[in-house]
C-alpha atoms as a PDB file:
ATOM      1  CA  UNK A   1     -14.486  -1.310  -5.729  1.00  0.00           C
ATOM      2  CA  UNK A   2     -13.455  -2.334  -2.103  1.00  0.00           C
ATOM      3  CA  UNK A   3     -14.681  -0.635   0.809  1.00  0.00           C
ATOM      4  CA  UNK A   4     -12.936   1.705   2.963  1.00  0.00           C
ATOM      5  CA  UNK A   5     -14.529   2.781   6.112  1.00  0.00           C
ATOM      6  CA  UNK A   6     -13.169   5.917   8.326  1.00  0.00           C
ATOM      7  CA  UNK A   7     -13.738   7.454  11.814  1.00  0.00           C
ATOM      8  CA  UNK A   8     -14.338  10.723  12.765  1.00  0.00           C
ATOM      9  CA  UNK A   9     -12.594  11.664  15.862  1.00  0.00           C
ATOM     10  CA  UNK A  10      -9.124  11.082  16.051  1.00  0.00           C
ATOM     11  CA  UNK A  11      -9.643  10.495  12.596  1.00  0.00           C
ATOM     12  CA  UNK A  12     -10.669  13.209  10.100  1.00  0.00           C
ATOM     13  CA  UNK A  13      -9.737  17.124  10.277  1.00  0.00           C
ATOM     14  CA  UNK A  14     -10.918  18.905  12.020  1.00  0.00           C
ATOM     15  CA  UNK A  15     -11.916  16.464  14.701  1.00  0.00           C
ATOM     16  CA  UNK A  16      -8.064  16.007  16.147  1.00  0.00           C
ATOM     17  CA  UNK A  17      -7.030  13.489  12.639  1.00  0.00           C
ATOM     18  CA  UNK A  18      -5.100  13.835  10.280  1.00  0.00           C
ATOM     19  CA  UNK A  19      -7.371  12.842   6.967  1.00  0.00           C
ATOM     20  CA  UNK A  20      -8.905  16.157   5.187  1.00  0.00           C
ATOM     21  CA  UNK A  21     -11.639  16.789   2.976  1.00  0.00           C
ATOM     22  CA  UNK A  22      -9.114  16.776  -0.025  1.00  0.00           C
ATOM     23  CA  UNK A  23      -7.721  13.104   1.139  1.00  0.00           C
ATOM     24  CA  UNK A  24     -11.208  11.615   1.545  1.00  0.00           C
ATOM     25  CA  UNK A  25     -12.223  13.416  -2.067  1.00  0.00           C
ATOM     26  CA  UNK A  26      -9.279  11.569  -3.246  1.00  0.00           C
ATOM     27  CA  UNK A  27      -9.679   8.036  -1.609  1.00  0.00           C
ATOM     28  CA  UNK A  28     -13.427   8.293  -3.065  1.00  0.00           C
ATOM     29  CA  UNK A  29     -11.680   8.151  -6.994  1.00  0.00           C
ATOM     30  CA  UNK A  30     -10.345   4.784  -5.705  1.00  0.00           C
ATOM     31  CA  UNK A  31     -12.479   2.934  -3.412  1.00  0.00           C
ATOM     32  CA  UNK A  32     -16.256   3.224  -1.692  1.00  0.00           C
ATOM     33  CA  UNK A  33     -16.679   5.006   1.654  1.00  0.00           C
ATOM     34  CA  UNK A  34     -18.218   4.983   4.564  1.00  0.00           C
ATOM     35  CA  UNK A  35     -18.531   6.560   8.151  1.00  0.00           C
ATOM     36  CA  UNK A  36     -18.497   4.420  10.886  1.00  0.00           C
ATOM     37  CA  UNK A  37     -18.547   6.767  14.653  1.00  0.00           C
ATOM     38  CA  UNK A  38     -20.232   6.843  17.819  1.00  0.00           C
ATOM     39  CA  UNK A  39     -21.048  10.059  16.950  1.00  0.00           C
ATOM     40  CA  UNK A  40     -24.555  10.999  16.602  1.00  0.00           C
ATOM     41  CA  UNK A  41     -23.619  13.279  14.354  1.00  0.00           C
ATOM     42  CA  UNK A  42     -22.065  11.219  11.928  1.00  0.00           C
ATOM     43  CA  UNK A  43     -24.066  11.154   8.974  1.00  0.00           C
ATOM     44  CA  UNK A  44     -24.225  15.032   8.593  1.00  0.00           C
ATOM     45  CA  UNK A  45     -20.271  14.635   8.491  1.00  0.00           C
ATOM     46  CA  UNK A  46     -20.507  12.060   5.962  1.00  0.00           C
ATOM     47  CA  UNK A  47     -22.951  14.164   4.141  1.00  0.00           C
ATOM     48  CA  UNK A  48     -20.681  17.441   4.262  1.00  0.00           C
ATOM     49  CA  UNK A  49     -17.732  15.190   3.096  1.00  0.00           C
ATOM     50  CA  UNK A  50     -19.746  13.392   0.102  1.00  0.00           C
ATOM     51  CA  UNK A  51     -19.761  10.160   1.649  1.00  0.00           C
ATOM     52  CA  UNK A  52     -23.145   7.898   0.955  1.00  0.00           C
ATOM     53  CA  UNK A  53     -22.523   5.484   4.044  1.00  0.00           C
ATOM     54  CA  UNK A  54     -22.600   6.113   7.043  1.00  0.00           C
ATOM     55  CA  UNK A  55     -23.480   4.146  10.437  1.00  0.00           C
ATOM     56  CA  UNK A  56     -23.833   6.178  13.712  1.00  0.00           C
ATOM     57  CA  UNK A  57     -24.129   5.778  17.643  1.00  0.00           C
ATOM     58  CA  UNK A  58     -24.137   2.066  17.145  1.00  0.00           C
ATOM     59  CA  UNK A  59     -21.715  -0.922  18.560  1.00  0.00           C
ATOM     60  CA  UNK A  60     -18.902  -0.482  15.815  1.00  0.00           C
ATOM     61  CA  UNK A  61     -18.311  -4.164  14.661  1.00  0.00           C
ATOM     62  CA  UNK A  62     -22.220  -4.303  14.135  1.00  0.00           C
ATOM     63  CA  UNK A  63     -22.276  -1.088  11.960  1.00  0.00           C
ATOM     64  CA  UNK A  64     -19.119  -2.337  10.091  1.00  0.00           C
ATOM     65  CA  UNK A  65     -21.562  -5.652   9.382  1.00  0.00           C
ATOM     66  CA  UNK A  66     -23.972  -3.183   8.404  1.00  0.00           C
ATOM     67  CA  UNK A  67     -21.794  -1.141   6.014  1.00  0.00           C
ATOM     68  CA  UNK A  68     -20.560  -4.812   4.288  1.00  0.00           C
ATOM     69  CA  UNK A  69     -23.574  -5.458   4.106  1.00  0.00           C
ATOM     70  CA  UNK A  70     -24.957  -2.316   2.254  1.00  0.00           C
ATOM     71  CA  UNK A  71     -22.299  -1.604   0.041  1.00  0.00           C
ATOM     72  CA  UNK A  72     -21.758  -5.311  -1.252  1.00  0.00           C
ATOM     73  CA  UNK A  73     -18.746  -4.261  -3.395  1.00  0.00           C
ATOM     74  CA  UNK A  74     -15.957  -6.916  -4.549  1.00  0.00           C
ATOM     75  CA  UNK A  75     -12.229  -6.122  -2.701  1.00  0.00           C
ATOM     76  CA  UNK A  76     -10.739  -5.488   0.359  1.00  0.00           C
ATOM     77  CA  UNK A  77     -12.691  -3.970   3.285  1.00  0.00           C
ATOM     78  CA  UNK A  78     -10.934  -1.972   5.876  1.00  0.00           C
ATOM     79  CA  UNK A  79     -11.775   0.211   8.873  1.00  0.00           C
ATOM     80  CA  UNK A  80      -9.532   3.664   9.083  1.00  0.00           C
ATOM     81  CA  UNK A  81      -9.591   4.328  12.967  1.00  0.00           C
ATOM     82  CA  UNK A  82      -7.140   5.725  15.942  1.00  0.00           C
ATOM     83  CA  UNK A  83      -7.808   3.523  19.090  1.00  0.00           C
ATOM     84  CA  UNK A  84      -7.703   0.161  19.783  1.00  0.00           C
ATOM     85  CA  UNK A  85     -11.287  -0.333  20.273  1.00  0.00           C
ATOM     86  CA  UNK A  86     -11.683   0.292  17.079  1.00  0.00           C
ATOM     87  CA  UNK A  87      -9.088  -2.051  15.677  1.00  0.00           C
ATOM     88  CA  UNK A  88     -10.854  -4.886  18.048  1.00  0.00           C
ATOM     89  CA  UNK A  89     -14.269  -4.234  16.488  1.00  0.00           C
ATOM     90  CA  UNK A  90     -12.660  -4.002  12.874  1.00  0.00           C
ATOM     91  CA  UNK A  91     -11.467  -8.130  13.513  1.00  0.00           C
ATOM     92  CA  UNK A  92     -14.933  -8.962  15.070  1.00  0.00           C
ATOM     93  CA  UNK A  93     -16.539  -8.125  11.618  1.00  0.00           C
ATOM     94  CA  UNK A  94     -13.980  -9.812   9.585  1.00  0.00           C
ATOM     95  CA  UNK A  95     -12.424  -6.559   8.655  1.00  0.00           C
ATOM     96  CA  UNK A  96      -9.081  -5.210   7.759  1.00  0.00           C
ATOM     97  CA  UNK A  97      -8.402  -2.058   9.912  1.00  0.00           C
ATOM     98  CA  UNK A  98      -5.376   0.530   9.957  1.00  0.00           C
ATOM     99  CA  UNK A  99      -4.153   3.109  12.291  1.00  0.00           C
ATOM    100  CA  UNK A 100      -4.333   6.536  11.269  1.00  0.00           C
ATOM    101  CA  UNK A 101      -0.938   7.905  13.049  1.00  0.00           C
ATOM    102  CA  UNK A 102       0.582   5.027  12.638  1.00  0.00           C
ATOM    103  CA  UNK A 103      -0.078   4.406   9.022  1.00  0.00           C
ATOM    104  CA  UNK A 104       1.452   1.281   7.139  1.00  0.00           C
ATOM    105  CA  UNK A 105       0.625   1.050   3.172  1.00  0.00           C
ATOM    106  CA  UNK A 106       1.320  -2.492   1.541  1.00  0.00           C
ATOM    107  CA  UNK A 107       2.140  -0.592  -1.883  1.00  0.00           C
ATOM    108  CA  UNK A 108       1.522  -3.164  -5.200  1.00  0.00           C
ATOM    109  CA  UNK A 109       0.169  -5.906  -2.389  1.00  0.00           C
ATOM    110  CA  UNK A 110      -1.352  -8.461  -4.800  1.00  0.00           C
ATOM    111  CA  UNK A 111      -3.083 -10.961  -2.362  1.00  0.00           C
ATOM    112  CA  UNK A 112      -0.602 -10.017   0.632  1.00  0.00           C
ATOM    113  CA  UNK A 113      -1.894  -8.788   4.019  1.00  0.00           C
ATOM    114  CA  UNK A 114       0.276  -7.319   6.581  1.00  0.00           C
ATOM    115  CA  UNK A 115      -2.052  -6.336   9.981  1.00  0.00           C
ATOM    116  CA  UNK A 116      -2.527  -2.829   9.716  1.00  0.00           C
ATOM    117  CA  UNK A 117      -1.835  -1.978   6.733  1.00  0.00           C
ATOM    118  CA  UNK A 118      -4.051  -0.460   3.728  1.00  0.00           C
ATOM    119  CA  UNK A 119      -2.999  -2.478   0.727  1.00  0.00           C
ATOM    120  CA  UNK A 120      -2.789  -0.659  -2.428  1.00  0.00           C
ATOM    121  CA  UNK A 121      -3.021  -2.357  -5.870  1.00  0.00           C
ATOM    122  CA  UNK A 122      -3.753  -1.480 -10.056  1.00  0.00           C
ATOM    123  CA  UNK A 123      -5.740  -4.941  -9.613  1.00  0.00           C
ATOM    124  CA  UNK A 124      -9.063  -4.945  -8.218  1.00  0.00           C
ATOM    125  CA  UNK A 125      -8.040  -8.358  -5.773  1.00  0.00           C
ATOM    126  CA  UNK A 126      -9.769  -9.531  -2.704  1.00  0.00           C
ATOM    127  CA  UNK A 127      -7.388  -8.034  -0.592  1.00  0.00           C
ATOM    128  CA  UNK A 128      -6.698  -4.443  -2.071  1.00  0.00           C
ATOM    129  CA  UNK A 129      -8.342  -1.796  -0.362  1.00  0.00           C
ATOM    130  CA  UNK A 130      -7.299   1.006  -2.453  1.00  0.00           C
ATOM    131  CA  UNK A 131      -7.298   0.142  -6.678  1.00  0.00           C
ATOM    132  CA  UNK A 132      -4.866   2.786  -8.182  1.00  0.00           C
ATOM    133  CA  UNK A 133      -2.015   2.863 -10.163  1.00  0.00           C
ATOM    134  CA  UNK A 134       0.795   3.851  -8.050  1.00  0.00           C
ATOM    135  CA  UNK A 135       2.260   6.459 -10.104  1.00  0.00           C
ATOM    136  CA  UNK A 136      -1.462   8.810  -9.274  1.00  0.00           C
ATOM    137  CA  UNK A 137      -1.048  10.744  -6.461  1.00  0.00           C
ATOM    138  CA  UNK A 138      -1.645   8.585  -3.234  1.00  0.00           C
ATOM    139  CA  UNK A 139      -4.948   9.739  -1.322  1.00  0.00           C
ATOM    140  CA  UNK A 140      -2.878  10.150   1.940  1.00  0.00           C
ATOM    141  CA  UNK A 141      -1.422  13.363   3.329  1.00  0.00           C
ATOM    142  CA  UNK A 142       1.989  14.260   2.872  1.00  0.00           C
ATOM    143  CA  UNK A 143       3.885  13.464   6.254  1.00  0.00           C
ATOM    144  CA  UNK A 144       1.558  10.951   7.510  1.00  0.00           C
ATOM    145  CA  UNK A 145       2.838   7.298   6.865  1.00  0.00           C
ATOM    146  CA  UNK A 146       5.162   5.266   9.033  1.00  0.00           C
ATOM    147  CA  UNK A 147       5.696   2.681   6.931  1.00  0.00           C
ATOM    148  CA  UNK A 148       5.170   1.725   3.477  1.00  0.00           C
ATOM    149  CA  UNK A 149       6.122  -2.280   2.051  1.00  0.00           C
ATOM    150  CA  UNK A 150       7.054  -2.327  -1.442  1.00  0.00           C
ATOM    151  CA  UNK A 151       8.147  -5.908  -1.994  1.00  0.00           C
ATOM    152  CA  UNK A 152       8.213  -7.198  -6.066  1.00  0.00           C
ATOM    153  CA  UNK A 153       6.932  -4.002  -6.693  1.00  0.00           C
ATOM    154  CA  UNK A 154       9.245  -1.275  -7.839  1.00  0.00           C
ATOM    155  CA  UNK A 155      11.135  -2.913 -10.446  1.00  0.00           C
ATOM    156  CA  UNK A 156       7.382  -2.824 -12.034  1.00  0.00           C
ATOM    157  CA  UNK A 157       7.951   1.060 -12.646  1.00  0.00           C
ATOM    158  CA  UNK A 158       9.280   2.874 -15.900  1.00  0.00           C
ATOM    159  CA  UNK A 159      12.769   3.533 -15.173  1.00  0.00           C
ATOM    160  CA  UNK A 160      11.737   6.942 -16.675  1.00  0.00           C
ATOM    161  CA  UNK A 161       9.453   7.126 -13.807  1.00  0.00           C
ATOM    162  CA  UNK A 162      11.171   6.304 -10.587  1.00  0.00           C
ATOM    163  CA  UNK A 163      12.344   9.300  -9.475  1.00  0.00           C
ATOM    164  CA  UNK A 164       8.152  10.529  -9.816  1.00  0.00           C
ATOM    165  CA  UNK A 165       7.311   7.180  -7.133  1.00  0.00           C
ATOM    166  CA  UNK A 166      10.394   8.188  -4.983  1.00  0.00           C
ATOM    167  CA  UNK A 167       9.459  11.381  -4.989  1.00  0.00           C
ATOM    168  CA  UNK A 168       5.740  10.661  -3.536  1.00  0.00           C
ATOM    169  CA  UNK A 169       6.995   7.729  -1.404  1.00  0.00           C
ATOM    170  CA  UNK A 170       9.335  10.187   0.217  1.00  0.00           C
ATOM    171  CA  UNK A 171       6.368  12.713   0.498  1.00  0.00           C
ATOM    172  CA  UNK A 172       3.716  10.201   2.241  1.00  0.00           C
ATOM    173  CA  UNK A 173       6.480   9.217   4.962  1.00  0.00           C
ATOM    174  CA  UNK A 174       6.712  10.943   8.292  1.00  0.00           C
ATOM    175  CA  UNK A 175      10.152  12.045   9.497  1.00  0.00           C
ATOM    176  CA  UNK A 176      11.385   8.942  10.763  1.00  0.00           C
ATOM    177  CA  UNK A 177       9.268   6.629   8.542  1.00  0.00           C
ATOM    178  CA  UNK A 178      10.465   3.485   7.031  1.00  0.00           C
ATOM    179  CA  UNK A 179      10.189   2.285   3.151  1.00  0.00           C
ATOM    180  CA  UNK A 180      10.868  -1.630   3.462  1.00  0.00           C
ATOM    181  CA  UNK A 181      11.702  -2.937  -0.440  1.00  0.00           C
ATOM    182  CA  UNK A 182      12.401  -6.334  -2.267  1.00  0.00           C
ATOM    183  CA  UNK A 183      13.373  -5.883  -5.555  1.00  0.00           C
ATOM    184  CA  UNK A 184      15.625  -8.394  -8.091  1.00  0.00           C
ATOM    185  CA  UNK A 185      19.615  -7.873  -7.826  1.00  0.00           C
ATOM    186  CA  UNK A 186      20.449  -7.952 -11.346  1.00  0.00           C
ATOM    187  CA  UNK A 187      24.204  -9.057 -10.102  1.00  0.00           C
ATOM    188  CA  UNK A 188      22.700 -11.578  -8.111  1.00  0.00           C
ATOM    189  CA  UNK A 189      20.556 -12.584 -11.147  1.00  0.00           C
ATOM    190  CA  UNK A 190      24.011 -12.961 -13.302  1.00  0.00           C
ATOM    191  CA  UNK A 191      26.223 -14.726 -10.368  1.00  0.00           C
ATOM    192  CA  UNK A 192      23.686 -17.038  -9.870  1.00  0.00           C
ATOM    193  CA  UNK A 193      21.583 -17.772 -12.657  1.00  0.00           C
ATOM    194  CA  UNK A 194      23.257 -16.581 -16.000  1.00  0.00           C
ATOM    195  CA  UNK A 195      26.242 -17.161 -15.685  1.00  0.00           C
ATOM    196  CA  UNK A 196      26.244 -20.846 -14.140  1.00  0.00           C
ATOM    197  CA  UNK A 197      23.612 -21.404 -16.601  1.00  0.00           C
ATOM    198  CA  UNK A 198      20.909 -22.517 -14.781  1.00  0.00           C
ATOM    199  CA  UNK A 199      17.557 -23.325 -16.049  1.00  0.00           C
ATOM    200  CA  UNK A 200      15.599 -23.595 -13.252  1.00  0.00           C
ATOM    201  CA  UNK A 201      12.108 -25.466 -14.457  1.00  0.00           C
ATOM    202  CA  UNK A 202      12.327 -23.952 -17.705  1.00  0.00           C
ATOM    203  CA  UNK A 203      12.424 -25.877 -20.685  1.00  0.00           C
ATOM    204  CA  UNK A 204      14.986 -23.327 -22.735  1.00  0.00           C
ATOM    205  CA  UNK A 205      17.695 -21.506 -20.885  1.00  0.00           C
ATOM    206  CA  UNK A 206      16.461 -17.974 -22.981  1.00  0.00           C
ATOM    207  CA  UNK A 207      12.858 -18.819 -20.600  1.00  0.00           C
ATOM    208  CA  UNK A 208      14.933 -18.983 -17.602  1.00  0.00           C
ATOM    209  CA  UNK A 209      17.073 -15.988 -18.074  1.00  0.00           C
ATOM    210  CA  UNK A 210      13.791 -13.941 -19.322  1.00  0.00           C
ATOM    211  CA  UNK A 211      12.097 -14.838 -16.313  1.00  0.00           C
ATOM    212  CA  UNK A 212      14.353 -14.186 -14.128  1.00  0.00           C
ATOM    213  CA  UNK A 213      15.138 -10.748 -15.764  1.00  0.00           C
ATOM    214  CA  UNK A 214      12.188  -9.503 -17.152  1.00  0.00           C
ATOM    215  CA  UNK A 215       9.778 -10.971 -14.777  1.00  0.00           C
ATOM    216  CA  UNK A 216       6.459 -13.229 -15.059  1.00  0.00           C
ATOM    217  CA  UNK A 217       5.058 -10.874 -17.736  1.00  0.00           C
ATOM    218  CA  UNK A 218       1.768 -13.240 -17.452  1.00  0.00           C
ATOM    219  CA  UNK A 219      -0.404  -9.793 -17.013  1.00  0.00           C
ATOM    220  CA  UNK A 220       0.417  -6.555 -18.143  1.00  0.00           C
ATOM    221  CA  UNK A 221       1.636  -5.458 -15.140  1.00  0.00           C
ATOM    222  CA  UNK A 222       4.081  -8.136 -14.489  1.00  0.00           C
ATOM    223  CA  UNK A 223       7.478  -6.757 -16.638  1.00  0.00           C
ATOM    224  CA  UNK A 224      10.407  -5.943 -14.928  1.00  0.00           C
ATOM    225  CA  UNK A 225      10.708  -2.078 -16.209  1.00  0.00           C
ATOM    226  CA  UNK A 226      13.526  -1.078 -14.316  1.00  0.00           C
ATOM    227  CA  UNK A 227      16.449  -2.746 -12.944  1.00  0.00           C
ATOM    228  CA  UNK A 228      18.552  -2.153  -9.295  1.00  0.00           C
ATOM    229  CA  UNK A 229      21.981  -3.259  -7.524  1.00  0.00           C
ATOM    230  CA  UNK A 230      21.957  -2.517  -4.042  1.00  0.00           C
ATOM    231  CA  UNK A 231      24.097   0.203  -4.331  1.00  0.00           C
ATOM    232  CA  UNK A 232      21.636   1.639  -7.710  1.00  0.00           C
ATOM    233  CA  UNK A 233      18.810   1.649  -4.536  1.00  0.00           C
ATOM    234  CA  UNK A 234      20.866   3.440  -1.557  1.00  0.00           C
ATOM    235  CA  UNK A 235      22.257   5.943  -4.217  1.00  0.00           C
ATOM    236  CA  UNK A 236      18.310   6.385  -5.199  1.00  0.00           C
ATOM    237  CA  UNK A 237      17.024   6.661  -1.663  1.00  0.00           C
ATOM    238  CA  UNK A 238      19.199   9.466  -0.817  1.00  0.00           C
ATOM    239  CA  UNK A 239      18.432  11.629  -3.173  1.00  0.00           C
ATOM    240  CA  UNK A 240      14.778  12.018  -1.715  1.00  0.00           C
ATOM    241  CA  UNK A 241      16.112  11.974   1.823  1.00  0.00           C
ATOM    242  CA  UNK A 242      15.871   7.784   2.788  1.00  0.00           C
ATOM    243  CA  UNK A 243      19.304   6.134   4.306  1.00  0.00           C
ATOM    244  CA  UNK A 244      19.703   2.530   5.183  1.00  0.00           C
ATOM    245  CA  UNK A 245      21.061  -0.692   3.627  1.00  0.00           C
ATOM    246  CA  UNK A 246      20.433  -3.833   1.389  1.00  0.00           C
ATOM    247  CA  UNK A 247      21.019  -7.279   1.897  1.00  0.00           C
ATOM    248  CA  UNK A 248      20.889 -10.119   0.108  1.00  0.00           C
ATOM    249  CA  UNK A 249      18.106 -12.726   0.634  1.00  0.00           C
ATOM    250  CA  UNK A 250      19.826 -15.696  -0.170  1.00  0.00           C
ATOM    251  CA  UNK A 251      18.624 -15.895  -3.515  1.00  0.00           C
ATOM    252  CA  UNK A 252      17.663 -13.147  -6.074  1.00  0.00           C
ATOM    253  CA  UNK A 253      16.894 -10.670  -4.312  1.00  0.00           C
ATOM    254  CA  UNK A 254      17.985  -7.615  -1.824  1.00  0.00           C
ATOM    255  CA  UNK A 255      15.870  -6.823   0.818  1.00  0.00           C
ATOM    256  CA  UNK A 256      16.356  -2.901   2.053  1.00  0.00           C
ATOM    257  CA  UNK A 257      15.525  -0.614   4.814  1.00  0.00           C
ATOM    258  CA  UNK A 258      15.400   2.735   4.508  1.00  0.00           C
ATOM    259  CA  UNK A 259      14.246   5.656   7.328  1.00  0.00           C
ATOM    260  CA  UNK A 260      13.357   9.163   5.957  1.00  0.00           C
ATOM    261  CA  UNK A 261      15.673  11.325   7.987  1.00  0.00           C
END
C-alpha cells in the first residue's frame, strides 16, 4: 500500500483541520498512515486515531525519512499538511505533499503527478497515494476539495454509474471548486477518424476504430464504458451543480472546466 502521512494542527479535527476521525478511518482501508507533528504529543493522537506511525517533536523532513523508512510499503508517499514549511520538508525527503484547504485530487492518475495533489488510482502504481476504486466513497470530507483532475478517466465508468461519481465528485468539492476533465468526443472520434477512414498504426481499420472507441482495453480497467459530446458533459455537470465549458483539444478529445457554484 502507499504511504500517506498527516499533520495534526491545522490538519486533523479538532486541532483547527478539517480531516476527522471518520476520514482518517477511511483513508486507513486504502493506504498506510502515519503522524508526522512537532507535537510532543503526537503519538497519543496517532494512538487515539488507530494510526501505528507516528514521528514527533523532530525536524519534519527527517521524521518523513524515518516514516519511509519504517513502513517500507510499495506506492506513492505523500505528506497531508497546512503550511508551507511543511510542503518544503515534504520535497527535502523526496515526498509528495498536499495542502489540506487547498486540496487537489488527481482522480484515476496512473503514473501522473500534478504538485499538490493526492493521486488516486484502482492500481497499486508508484505514484498513487490512495488505491481505491473510484466509485467507494472517497476518504475526504464533503466540502473540502478545490480541485479534482479527471483526465482519461471518466469514460472508464459504467454509464449506469455516472450519475453515483458525479454525485460524490460534486460532494468532495468546495463551493467554488473546480472539476478539470479530458474525456474522448465521440463526434470528434467520427469527424476525424471514422469517417475519413483512418487507420492510424493499426493494421485493420476495425483495430483503429475499436481503439479509438472502446479504448486500450490492455487491462481490465482500460474500456471505454461510457461515452460523452461536449454538450452530453455540460448537460451532466449541471445537474449536480458544476457550470463551465468544453473545448476541443485538437484531436480526440474535449478538455472541460467546470466550478461548483
Amino acid at each position: 500500500m502507499p504511504t500517506v502521512a498527516l499533520d495534526i494542527d491545522g490538519t486533523l479535527k479538532p486541532y483547527g483541520g478539517v480531516i476527522g476521525p471518520e476520514d482518517v478511518l477511511a483513508l486507513s482501508k486504502h493506504a498506510e498512515l502515519a503522524v508526522v507533528s512537532s507535537r510532543q504529543d503526537c503519538r497519543d493522537v496517532a494512538r487515539q486515531l488507530g494510526i501505528r506511525h507516528a514521528c514527533c517533536g523532530q525536524d519534519k523532513a527527517d521524521c518523513l525519512r524515518k516514516i519511509a523508512a519504517e513502513v517500507q510499503s510499495p506506492g506513492g508517499r505523500i505528506y497531508i499538511a497546512d503550511l508551507q514549511t511543511d510542503f518544503d520538508a515534504a520535497r527535502a525527503a523526496g515526498w509528495d505533499w498536499a495542502n489540506v484547504n487547498d486540496m487537489c485530487l488527481n482522480i484515476g492518475s496512473g503514473l501522473t503527478k500534478f504538485d499538490g495533489c493526492v493521486n488516486i488510482d484502482v492500481r497499486p502504481l508508484e505514484a498513487v497515494h490512495v488505491v481505491m476504486d473510484l466509485l467507494e466513497p472517497w476518504p475526504f470530507p464533503d466540502g473540502s476539495v478545490a480541485k479534482i483532475i479527471a483526465n482519461d478517466v471518466i469514460e472508464h465508468i459504467p454509464w449506469r454509474r455516472q450519475r453515483e461519481l458525479w454525485s460524490q465528485m460534486s460532494r468532495k468539492l468546495k463551493p467554488g471548486g473546480v472539476l478539470q476533465m479530458r474525456v474522448p468526443d465521440i463526434e470528434l472520434i467520427y469527424l476525424r477518424l471514422v469517417r475519413p477512414r483512418r487507420r492510424e498504426s493499426f493494421e485493420a481499420l476495425y483495430e483503429s476504430f475499436s481503439y479509438w472507441i472502446g479504448g486500450g482495453q490492455d487491462y481490465p480497467e482500460n474500456t471505454h464504458l461510457t461515452f460523452f459530446t461536449a454538450d452530453a458533459v455540460v448537460e451532466l455537470a449541471q445537474r449536480y451543480g458544476l457550470a463551465g465549458t468544453c473545448r476541443d483539444d485538437g484531436g480526440t478529445n474535449i478538455i472541460c472546466e467546470l466550478k461548483k457554484t
